[in-house]
C-alpha atoms as a PDB file:
ATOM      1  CA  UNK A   1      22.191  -2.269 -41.776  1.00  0.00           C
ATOM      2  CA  UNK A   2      24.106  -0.305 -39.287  1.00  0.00           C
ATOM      3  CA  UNK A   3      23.929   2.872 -38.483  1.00  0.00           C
ATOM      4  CA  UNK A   4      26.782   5.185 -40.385  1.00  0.00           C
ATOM      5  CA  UNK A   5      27.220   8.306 -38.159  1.00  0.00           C
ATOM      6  CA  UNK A   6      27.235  11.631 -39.981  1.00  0.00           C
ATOM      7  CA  UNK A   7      29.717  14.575 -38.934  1.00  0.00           C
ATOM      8  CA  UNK A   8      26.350  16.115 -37.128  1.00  0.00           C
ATOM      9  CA  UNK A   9      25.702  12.653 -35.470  1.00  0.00           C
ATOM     10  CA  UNK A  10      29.091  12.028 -34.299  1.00  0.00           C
ATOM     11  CA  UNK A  11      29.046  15.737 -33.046  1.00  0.00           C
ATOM     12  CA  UNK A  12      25.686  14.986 -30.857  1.00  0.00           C
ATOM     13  CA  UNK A  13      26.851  11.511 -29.814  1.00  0.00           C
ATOM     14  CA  UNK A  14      30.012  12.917 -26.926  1.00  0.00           C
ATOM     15  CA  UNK A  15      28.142  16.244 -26.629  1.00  0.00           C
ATOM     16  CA  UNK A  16      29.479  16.570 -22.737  1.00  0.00           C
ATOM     17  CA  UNK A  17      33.150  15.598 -23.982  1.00  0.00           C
ATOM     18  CA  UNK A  18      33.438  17.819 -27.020  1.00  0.00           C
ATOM     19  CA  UNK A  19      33.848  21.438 -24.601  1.00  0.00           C
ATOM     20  CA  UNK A  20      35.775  19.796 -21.763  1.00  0.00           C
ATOM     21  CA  UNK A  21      38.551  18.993 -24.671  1.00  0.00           C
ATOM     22  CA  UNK A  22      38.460  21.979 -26.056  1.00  0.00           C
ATOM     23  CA  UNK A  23      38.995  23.483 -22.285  1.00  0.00           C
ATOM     24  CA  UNK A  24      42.233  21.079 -21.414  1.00  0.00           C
ATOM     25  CA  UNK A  25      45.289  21.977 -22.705  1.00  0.00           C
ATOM     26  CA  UNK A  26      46.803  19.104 -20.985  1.00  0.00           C
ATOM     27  CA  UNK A  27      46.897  16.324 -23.098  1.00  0.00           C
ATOM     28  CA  UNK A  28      48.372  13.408 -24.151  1.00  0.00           C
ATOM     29  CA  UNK A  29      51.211  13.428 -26.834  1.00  0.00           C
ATOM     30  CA  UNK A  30      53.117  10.754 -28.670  1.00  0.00           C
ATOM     31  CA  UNK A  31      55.729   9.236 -26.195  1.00  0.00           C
ATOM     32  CA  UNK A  32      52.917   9.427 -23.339  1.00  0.00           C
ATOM     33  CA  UNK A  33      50.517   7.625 -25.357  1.00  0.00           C
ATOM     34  CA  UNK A  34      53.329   4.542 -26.803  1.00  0.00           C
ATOM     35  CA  UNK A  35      54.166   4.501 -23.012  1.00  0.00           C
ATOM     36  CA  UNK A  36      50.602   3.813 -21.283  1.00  0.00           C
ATOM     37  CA  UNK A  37      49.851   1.579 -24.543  1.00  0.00           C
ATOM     38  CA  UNK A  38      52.735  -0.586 -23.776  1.00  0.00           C
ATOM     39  CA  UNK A  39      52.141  -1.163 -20.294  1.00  0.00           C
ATOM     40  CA  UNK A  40      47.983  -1.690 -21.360  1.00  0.00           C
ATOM     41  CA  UNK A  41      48.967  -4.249 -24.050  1.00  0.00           C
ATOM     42  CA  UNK A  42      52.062  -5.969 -22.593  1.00  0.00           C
ATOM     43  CA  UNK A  43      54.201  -4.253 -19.563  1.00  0.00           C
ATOM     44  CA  UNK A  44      56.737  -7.031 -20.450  1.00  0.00           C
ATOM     45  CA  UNK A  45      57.148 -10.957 -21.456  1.00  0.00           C
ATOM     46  CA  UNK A  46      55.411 -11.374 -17.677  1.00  0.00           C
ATOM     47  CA  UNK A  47      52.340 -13.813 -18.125  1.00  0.00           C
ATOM     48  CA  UNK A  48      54.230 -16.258 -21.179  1.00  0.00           C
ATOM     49  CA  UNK A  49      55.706 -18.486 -18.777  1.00  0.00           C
ATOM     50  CA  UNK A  50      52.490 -20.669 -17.914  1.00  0.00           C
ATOM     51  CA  UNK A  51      52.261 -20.570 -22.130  1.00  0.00           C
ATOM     52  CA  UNK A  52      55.241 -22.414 -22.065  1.00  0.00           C
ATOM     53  CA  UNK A  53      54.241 -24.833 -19.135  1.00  0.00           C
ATOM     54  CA  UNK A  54      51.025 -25.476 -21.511  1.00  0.00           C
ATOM     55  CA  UNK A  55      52.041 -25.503 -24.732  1.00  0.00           C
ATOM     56  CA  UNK A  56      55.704 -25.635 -24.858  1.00  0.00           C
ATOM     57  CA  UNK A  57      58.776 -23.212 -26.083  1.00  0.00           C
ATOM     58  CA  UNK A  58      58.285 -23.824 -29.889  1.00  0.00           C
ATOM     59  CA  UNK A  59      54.820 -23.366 -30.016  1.00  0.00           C
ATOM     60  CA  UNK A  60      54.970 -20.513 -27.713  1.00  0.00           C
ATOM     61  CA  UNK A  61      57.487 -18.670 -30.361  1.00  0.00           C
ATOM     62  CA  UNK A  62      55.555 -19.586 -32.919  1.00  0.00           C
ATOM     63  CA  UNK A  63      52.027 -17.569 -31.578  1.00  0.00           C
ATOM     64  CA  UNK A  64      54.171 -14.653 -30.703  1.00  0.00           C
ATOM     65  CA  UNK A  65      55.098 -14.505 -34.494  1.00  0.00           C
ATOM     66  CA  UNK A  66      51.775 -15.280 -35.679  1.00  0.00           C
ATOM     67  CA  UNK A  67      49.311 -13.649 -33.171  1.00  0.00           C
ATOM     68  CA  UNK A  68      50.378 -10.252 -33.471  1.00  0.00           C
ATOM     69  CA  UNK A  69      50.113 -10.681 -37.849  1.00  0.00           C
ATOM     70  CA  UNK A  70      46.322 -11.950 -37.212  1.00  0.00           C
ATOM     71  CA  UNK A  71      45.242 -10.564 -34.698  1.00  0.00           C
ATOM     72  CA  UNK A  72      46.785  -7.313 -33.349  1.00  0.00           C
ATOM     73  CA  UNK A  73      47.463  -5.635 -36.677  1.00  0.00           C
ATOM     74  CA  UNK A  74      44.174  -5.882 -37.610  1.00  0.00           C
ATOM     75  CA  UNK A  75      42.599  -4.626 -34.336  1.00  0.00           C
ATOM     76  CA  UNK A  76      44.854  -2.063 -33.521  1.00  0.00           C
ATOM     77  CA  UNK A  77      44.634  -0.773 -37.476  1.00  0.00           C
ATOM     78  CA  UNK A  78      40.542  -0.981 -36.869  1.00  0.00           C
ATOM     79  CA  UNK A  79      41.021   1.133 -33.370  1.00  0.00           C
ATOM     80  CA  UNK A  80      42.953   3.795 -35.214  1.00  0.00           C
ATOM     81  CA  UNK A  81      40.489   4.147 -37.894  1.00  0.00           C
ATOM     82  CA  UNK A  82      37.018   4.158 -35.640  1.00  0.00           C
ATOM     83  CA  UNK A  83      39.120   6.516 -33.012  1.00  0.00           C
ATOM     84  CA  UNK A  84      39.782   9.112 -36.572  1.00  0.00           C
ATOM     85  CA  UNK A  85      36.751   8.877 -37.514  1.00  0.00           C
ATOM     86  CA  UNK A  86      35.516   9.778 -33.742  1.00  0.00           C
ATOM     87  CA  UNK A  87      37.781  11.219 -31.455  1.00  0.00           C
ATOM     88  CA  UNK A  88      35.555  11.254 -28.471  1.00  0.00           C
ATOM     89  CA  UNK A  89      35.946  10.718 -24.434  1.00  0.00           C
ATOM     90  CA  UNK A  90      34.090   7.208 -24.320  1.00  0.00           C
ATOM     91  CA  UNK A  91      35.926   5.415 -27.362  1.00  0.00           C
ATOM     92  CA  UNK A  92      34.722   1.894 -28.288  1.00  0.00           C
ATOM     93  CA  UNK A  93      31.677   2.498 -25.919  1.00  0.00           C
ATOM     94  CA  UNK A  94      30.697   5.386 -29.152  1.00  0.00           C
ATOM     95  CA  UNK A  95      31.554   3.365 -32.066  1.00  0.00           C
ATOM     96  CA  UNK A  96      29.149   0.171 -30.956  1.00  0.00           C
ATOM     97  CA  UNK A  97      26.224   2.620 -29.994  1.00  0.00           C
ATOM     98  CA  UNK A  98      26.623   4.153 -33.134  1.00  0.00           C
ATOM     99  CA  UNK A  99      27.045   1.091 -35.044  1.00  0.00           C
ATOM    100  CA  UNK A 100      23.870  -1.382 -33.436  1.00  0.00           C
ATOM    101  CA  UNK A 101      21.877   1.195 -31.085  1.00  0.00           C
ATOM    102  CA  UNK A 102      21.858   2.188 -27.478  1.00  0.00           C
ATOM    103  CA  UNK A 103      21.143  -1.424 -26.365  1.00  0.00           C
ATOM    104  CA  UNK A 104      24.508  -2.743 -27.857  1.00  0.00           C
ATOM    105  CA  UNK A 105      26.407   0.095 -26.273  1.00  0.00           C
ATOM    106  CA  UNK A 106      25.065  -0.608 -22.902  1.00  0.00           C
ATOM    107  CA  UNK A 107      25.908  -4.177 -23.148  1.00  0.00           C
ATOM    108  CA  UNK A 108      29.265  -3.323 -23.978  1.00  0.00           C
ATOM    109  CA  UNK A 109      29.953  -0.943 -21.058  1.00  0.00           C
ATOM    110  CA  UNK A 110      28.134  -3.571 -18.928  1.00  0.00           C
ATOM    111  CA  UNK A 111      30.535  -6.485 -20.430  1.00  0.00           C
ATOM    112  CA  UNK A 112      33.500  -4.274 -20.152  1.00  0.00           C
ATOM    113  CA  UNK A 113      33.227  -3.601 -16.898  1.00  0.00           C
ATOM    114  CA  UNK A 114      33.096  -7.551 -16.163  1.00  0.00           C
ATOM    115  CA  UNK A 115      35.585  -8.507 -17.788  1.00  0.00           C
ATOM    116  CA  UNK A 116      37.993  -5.546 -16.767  1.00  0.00           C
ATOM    117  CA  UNK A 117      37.148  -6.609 -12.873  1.00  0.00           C
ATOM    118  CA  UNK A 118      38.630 -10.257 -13.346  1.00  0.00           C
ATOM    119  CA  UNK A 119      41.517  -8.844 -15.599  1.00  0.00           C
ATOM    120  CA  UNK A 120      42.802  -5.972 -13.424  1.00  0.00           C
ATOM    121  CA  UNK A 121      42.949  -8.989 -10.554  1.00  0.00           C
ATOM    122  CA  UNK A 122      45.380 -10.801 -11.959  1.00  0.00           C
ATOM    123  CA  UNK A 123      48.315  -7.788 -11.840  1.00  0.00           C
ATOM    124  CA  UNK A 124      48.021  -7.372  -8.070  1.00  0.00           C
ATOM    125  CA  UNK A 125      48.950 -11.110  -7.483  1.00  0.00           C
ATOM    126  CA  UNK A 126      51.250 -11.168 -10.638  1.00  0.00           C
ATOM    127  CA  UNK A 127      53.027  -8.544  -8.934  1.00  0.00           C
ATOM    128  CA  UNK A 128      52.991  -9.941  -5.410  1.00  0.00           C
ATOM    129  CA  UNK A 129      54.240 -13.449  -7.087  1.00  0.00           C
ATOM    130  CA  UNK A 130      57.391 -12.192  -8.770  1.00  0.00           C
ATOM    131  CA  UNK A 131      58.178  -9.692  -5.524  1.00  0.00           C
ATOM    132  CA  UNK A 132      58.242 -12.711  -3.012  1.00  0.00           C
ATOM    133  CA  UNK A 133      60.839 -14.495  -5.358  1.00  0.00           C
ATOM    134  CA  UNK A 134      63.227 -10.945  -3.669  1.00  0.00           C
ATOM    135  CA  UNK A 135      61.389 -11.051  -0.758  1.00  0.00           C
ATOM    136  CA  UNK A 136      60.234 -13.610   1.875  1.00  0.00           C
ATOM    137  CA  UNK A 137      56.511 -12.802   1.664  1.00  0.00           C
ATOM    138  CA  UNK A 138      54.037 -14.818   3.100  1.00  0.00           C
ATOM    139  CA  UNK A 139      50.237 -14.878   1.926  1.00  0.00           C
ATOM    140  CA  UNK A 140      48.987 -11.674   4.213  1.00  0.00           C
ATOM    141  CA  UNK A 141      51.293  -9.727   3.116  1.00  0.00           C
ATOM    142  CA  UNK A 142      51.337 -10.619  -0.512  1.00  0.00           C
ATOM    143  CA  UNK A 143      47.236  -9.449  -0.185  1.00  0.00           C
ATOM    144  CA  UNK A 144      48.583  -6.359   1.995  1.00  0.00           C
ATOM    145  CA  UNK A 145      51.194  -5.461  -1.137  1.00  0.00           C
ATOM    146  CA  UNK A 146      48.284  -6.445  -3.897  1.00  0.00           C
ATOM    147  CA  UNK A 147      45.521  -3.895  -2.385  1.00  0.00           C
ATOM    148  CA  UNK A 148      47.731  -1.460  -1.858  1.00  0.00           C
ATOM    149  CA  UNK A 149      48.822  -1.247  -6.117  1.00  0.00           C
ATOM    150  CA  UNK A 150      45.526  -1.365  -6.082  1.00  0.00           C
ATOM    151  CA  UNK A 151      44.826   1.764  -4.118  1.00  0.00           C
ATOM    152  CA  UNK A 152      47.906   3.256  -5.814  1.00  0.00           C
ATOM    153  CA  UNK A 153      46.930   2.831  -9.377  1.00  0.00           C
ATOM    154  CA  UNK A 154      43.392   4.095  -8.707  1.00  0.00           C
ATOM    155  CA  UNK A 155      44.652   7.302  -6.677  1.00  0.00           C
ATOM    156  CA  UNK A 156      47.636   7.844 -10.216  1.00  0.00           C
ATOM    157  CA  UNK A 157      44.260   7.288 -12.515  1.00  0.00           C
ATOM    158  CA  UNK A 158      42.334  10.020 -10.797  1.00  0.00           C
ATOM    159  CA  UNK A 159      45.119  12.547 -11.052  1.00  0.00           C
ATOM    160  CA  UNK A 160      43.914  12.224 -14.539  1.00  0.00           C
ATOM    161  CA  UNK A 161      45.726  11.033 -18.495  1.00  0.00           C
ATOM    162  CA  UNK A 162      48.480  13.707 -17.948  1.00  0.00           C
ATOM    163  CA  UNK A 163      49.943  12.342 -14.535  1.00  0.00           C
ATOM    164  CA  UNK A 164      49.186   8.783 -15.932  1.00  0.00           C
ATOM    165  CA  UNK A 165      51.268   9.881 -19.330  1.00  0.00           C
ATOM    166  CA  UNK A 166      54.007  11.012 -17.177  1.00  0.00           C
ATOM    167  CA  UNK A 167      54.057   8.208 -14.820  1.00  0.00           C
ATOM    168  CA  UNK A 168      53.999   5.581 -17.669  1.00  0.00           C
ATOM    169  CA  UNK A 169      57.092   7.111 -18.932  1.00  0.00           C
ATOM    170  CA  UNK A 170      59.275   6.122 -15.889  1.00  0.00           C
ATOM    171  CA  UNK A 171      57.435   2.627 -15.560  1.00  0.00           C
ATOM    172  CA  UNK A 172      57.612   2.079 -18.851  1.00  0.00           C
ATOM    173  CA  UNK A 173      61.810   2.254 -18.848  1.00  0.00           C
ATOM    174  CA  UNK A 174      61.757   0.514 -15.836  1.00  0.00           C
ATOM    175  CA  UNK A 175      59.916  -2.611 -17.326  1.00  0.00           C
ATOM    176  CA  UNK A 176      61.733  -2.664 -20.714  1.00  0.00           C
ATOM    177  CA  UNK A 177      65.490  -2.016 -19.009  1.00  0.00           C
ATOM    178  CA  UNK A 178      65.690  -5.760 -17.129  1.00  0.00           C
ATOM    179  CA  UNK A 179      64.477  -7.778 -20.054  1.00  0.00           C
ATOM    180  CA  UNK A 180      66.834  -5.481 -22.447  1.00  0.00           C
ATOM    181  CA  UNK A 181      69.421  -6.375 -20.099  1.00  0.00           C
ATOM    182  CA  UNK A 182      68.473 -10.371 -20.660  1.00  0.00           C
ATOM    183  CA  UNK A 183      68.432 -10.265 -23.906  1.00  0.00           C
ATOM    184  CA  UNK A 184      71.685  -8.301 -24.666  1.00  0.00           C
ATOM    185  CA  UNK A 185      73.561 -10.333 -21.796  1.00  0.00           C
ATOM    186  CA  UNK A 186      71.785 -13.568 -23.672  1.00  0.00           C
ATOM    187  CA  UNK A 187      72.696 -12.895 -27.111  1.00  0.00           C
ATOM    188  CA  UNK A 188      74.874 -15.423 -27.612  1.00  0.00           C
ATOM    189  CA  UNK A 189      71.787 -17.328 -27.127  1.00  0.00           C
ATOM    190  CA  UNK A 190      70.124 -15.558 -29.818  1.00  0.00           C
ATOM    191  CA  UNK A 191      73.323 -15.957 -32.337  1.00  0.00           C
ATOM    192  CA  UNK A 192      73.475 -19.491 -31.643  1.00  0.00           C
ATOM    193  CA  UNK A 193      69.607 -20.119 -30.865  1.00  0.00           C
ATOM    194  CA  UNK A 194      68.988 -23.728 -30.448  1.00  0.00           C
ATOM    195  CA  UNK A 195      65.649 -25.256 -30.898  1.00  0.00           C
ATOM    196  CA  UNK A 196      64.064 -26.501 -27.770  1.00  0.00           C
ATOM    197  CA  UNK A 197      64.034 -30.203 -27.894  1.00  0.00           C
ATOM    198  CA  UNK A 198      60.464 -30.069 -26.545  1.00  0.00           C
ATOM    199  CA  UNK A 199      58.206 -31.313 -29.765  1.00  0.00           C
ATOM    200  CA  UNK A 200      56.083 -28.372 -31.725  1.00  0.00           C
ATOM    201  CA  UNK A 201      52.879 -30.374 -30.645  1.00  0.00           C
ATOM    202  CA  UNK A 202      52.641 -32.645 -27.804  1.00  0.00           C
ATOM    203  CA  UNK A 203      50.557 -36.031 -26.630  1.00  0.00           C
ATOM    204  CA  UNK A 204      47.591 -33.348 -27.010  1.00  0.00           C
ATOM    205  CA  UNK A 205      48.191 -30.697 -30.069  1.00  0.00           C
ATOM    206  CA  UNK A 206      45.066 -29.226 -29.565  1.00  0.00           C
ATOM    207  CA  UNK A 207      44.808 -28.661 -25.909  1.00  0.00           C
ATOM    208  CA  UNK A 208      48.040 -26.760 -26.367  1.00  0.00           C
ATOM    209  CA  UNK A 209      46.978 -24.910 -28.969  1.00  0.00           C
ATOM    210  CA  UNK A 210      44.349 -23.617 -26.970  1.00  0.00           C
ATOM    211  CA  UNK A 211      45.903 -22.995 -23.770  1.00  0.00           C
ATOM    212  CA  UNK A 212      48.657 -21.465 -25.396  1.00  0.00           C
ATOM    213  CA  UNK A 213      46.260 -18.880 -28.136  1.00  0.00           C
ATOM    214  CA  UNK A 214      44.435 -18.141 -24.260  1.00  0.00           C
ATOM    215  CA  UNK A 215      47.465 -16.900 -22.898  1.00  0.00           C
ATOM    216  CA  UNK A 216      49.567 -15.399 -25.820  1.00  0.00           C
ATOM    217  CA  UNK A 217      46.345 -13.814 -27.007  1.00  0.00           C
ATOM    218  CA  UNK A 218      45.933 -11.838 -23.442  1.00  0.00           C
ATOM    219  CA  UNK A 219      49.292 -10.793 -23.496  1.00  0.00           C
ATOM    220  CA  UNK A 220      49.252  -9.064 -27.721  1.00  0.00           C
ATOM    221  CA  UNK A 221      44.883  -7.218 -26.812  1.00  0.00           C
ATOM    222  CA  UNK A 222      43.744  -4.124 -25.545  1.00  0.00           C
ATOM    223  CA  UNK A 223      44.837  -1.829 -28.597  1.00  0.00           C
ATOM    224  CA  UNK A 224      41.199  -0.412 -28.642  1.00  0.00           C
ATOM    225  CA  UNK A 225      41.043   0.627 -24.719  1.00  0.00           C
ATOM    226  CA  UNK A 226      42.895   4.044 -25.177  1.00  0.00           C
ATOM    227  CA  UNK A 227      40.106   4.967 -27.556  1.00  0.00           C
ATOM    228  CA  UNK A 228      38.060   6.079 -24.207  1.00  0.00           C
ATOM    229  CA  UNK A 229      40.364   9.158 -23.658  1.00  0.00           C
ATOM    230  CA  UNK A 230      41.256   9.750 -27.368  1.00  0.00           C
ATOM    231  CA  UNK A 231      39.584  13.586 -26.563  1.00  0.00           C
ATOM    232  CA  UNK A 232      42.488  13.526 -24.320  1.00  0.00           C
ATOM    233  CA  UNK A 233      45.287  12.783 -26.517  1.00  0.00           C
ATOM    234  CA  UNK A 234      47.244  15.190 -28.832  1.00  0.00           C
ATOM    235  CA  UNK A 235      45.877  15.415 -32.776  1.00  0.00           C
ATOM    236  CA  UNK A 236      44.121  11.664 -32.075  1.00  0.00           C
ATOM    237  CA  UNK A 237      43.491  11.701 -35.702  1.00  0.00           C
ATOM    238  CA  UNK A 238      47.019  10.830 -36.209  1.00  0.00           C
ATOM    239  CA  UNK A 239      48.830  10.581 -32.975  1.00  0.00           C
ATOM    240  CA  UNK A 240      46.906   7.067 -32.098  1.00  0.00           C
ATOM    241  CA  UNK A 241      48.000   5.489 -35.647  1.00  0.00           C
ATOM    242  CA  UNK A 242      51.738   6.607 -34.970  1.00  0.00           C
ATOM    243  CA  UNK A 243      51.489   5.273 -31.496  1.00  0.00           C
ATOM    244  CA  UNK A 244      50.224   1.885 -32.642  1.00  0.00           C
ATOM    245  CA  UNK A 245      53.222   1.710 -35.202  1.00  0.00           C
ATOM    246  CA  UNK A 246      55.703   2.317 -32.382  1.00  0.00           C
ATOM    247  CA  UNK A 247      54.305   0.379 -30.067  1.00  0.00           C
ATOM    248  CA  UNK A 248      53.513  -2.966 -31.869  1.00  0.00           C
ATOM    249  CA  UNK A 249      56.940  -3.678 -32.799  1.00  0.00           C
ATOM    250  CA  UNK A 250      58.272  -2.487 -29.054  1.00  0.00           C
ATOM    251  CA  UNK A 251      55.094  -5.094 -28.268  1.00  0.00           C
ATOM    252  CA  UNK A 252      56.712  -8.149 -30.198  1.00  0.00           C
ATOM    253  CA  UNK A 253      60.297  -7.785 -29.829  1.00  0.00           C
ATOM    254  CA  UNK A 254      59.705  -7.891 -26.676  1.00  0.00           C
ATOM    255  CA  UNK A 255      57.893 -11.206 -25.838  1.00  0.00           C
ATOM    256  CA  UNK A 256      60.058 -12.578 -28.673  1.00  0.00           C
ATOM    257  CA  UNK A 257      63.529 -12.082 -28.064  1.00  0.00           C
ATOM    258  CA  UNK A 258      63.726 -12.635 -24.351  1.00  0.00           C
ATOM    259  CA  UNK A 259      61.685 -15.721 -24.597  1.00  0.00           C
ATOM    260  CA  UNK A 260      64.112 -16.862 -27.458  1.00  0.00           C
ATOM    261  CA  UNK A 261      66.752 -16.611 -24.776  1.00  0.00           C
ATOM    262  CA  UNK A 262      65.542 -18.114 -22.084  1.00  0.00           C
ATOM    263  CA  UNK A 263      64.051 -21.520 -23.909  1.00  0.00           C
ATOM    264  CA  UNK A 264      67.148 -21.599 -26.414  1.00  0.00           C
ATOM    265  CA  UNK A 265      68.612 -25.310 -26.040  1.00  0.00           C
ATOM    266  CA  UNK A 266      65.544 -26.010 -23.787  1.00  0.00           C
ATOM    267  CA  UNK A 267      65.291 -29.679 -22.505  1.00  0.00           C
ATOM    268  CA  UNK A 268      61.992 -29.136 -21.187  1.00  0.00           C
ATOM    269  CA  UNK A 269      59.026 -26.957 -20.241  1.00  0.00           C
ATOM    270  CA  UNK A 270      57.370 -28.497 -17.055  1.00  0.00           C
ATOM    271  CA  UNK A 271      59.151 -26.239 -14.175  1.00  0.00           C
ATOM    272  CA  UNK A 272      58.068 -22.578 -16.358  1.00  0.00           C
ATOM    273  CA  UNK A 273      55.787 -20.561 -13.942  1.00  0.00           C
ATOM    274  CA  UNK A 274      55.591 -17.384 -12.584  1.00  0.00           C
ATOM    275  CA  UNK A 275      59.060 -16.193 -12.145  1.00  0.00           C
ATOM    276  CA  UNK A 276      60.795 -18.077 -14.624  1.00  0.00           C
ATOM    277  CA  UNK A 277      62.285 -15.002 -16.252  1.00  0.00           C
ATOM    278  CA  UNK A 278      63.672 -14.027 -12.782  1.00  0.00           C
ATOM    279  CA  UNK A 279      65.532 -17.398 -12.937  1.00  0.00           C
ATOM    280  CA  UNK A 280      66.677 -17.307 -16.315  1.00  0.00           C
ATOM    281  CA  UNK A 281      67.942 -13.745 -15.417  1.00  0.00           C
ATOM    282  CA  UNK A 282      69.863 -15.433 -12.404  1.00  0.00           C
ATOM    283  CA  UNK A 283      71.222 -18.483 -14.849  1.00  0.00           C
ATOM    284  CA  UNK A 284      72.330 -15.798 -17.798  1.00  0.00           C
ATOM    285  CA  UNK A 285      73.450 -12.241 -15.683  1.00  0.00           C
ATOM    286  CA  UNK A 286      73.546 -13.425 -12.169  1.00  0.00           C
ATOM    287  CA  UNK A 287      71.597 -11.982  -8.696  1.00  0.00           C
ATOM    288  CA  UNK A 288      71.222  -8.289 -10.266  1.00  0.00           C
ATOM    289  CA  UNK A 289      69.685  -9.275 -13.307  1.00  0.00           C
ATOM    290  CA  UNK A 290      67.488 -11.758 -11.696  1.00  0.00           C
ATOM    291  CA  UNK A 291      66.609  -9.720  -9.044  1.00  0.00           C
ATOM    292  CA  UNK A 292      66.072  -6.743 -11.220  1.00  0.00           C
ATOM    293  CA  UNK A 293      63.139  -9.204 -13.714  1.00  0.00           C
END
């Protein structure tokens, strides 16, 4: 059976953490902690568009409605209990060793660590992608531009969760305000949404059920990954639960409603890639709103 850890083991478990909360005063409250979960989790509808390539606008919709029922909910509801019941600077890395031994905690640290390499990757080159659509970049200096995020994401991290709080504020606003734009400049889209033509399921239902649940499930996980620095946030007892319940809905609305806009009436999903937001944002609000997504 596993392990159920008593008030004194949970107390012994993040014995270096416990003092060096009690010591900061700086930590993170509400707004801080919806802001760095949104850009975690989502940081916009950016990453859908090969969904739609694969699998096509309707079932596309359809996962965003379903995905965050089945899966998110329950995860991020799970995360908010196990970070209650331990509040402690290592998060999900606790709850495991706790739960299976010292074994299953190192495995996943090790695994996290993997998997977290190839992930961050893809946000340097994601970023890079949708710049050269403003800029004429060519491939050096899209790899200049990606190491450099790099460099300046690490050097905002080790300022430590305060800065990072702060920071995800602005970023935050700056992500939401183009694809608020789209879909409040598109909603005559949205009161006269038109099916995409594009069938629900395709020559192959099941390939693009698959490559669709890939992507659409990358873009609605990591609800448990700001349980590492719950000793850092305000009253994480109840502050993570109330950020969770802000941030889902935030989360969904928007993949939902600017991807309603841009495949509303859609004839066909074969040229959505990277950057197909900028050029719906082009098509719907002209060169600022596209240039702005």
């Amino acid at each position: 059976m596993p392990h159920v850890p008593t008030e004194n083991t949970r107390s012994q478990a993040p014995s270096s953490a416990a003092p060096l909360a009690h010591r900061s005063p700086r930590k993170l409250g509400l707004i801080p902690l919806v802001c760095v979960m949104y850009l975690v989790v989502s940081g916009g509808a950016y990453g859908l568009e090969d969904a739609v390539r694969m699998a096509g606008p309707r079932l596309t919709l359809m996962l965003c409605l379903i995905v965050p029922l089945t899966l998110s909910l329950p995860t991020a509801l799970m995360a908010a209990e196990l970070t209650a019941l331990m509040p402690v600077e290592g998060g999900f890395y606790f709850w495991v060793k706790e739960a299976l031994g010292p074994f299953a905690g190192f495995a996943e640290a090790y695994l996290t660590i993997l998997y977290t390499a190839v992930d961050m990757a893809i946000y340097p080159v994601l970023f890079a992608g949708y710049l050269s659509f403003i800029l004429p970049l060519g491939p050096t200096a899209q790899i200049a531009i990606g190491i450099a995020l790099v460099w300046l994401a690490g050097g905002l991290n080790f300022l430590g969760v305060r800065p990072v709080g702060m920071a995800s504020i602005v970023l935050a606003a700056i992500l939401v305000s183009p694809f608020a734009a789209l879909v409040i400049v598109g909603l005559p889209r949205l009161t006269h949404f038109a099916m995409p033509t594009p069938p629900l399921f395709g020559a192959d239902p099941w390939g693009a059920m698959a490559a669709g649940l890939t992507v659409v499930i990358w873009n609605f996980s990591g609800w448990e990954n700001l349980s590492v620095v719950s000793a850092e946030i305000e009253n994480p007892r109840r502050t993570y639960l109330r950020a969770i319940l802000i941030a889902l809905p935030i989360i969904v609305a928007g993949y939902v409603l600017p991807l309603a806009v841009s495949v509303s009436g859609a004839v066909t999903a074969a040229d959505w890639g990277t950057g197909s937001f900028s050029r719906v944002g082009y098509a719907v609000g002209g060169p600022a709103l596209g240039g702005a997504l």
